[in-house]
Protein backbone atom coordinates (compact mmCIF):
# COMPACT_ATOMS: atom_id res chain seq x y z
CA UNK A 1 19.30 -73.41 67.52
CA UNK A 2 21.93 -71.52 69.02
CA UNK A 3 21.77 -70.67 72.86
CA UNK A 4 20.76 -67.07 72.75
CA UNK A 5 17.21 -68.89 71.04
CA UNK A 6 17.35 -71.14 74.29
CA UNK A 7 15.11 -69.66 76.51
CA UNK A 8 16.11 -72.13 79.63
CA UNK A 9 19.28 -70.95 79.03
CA UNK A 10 19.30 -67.51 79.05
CA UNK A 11 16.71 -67.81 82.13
CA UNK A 12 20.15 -69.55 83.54
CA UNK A 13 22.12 -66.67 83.29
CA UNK A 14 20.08 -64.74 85.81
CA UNK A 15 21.42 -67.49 88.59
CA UNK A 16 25.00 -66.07 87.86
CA UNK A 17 24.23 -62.94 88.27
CA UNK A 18 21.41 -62.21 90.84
CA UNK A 19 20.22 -65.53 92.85
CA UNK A 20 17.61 -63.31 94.26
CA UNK A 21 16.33 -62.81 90.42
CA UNK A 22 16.73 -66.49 90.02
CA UNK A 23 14.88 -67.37 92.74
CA UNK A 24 12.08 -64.83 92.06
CA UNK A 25 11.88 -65.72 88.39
CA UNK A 26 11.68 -69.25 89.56
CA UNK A 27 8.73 -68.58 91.67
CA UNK A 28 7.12 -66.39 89.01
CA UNK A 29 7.73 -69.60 86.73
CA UNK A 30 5.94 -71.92 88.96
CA UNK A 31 3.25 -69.78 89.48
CA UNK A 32 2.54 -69.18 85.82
CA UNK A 33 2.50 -72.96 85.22
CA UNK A 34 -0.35 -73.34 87.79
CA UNK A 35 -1.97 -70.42 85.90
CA UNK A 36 -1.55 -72.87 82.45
CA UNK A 37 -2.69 -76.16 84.61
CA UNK A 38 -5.84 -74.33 85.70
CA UNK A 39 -6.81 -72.17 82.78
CA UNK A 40 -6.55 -76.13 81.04
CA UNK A 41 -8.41 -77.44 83.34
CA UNK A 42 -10.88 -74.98 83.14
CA UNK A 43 -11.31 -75.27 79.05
CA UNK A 44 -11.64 -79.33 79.55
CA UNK A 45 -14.63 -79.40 82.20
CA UNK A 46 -16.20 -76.49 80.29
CA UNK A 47 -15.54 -78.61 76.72
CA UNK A 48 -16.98 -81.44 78.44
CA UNK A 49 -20.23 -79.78 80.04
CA UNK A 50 -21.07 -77.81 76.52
CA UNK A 51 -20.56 -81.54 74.68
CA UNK A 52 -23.26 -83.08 76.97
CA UNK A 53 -25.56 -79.97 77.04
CA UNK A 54 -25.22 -78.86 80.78
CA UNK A 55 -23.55 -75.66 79.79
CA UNK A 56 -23.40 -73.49 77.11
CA UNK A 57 -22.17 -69.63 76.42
CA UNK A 58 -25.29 -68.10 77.41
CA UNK A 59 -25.57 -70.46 80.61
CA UNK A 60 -22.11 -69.26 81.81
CA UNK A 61 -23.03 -65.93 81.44
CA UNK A 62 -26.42 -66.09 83.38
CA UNK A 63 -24.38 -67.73 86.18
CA UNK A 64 -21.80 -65.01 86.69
CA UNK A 65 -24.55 -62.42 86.62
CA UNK A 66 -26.79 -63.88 89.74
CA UNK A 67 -26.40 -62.16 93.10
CA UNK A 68 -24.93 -64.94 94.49
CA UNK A 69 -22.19 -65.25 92.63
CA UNK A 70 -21.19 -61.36 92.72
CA UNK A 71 -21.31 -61.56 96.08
CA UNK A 72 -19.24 -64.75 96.79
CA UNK A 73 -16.72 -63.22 94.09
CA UNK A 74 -16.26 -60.47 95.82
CA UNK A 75 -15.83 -61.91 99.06
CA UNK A 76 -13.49 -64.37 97.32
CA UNK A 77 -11.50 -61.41 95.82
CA UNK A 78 -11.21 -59.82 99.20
CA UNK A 79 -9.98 -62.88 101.51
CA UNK A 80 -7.55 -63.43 98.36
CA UNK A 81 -6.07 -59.98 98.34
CA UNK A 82 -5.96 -59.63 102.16
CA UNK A 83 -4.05 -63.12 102.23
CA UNK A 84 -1.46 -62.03 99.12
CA UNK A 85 -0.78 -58.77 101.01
CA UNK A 86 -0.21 -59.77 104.80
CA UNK A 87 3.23 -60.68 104.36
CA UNK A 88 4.03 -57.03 103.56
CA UNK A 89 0.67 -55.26 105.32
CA UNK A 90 0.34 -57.26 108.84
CA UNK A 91 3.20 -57.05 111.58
CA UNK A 92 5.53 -60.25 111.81
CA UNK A 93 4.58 -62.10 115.39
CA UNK A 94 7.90 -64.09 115.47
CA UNK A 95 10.49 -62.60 117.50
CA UNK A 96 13.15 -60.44 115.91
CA UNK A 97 16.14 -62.05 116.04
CA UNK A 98 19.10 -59.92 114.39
CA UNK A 99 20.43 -59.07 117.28
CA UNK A 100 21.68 -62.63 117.27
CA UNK A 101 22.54 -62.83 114.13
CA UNK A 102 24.76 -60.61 113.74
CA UNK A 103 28.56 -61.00 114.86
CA UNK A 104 30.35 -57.73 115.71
């Protein structure tokens, strides 16, 4: 396998030319492997339940059409987005300091 096939490698080569890409591409990589962890997670417990009869297909679906659910989705969505955003949406509280930061 030559290194051009390496994808750690060439993922490496960002570093030497943007850290900033680095360092997002880094953060989009850890996210993505919580994505993996859960979606896993999520296939085991719902193996699991359909093996001992507690959930099936048509179960699921039932579930994610009641009221209740909708409506905690929804709030769930919300409080998500609103939490995602506020870094770039919501004023910063903490003093600016670049005044003192930078030397003239």
């Amino acid at each position: 396998m030559s290194a051009k096939d390496d994808l750690v490698a060439e993922l490496g080569k960002l570093g030497a030319r943007d850290p900033e890409a680095a360092r997002l591409m880094g953060m989009v990589m850890a996210l993505a492997g919580e994505v993996f962890v859960l979606k896993a997670q999520l296939e085991r417990l719902t193996r699991a339940l359909e093996t001992g009869g507690a959930v099936d297909a048509k179960r699921l679906a039932a579930a994610a059409a009641q009221e209740g659910m909708t409506k905690w989705l929804e709030a769930e969505e919300a409080a998500f987005a609103r939490s995602l955003t506020a870094p770039y949406l919501e004023p910063d509280l903490s003093v600016n300091a670049t005044k003192w930061m930078r030397s003239e």
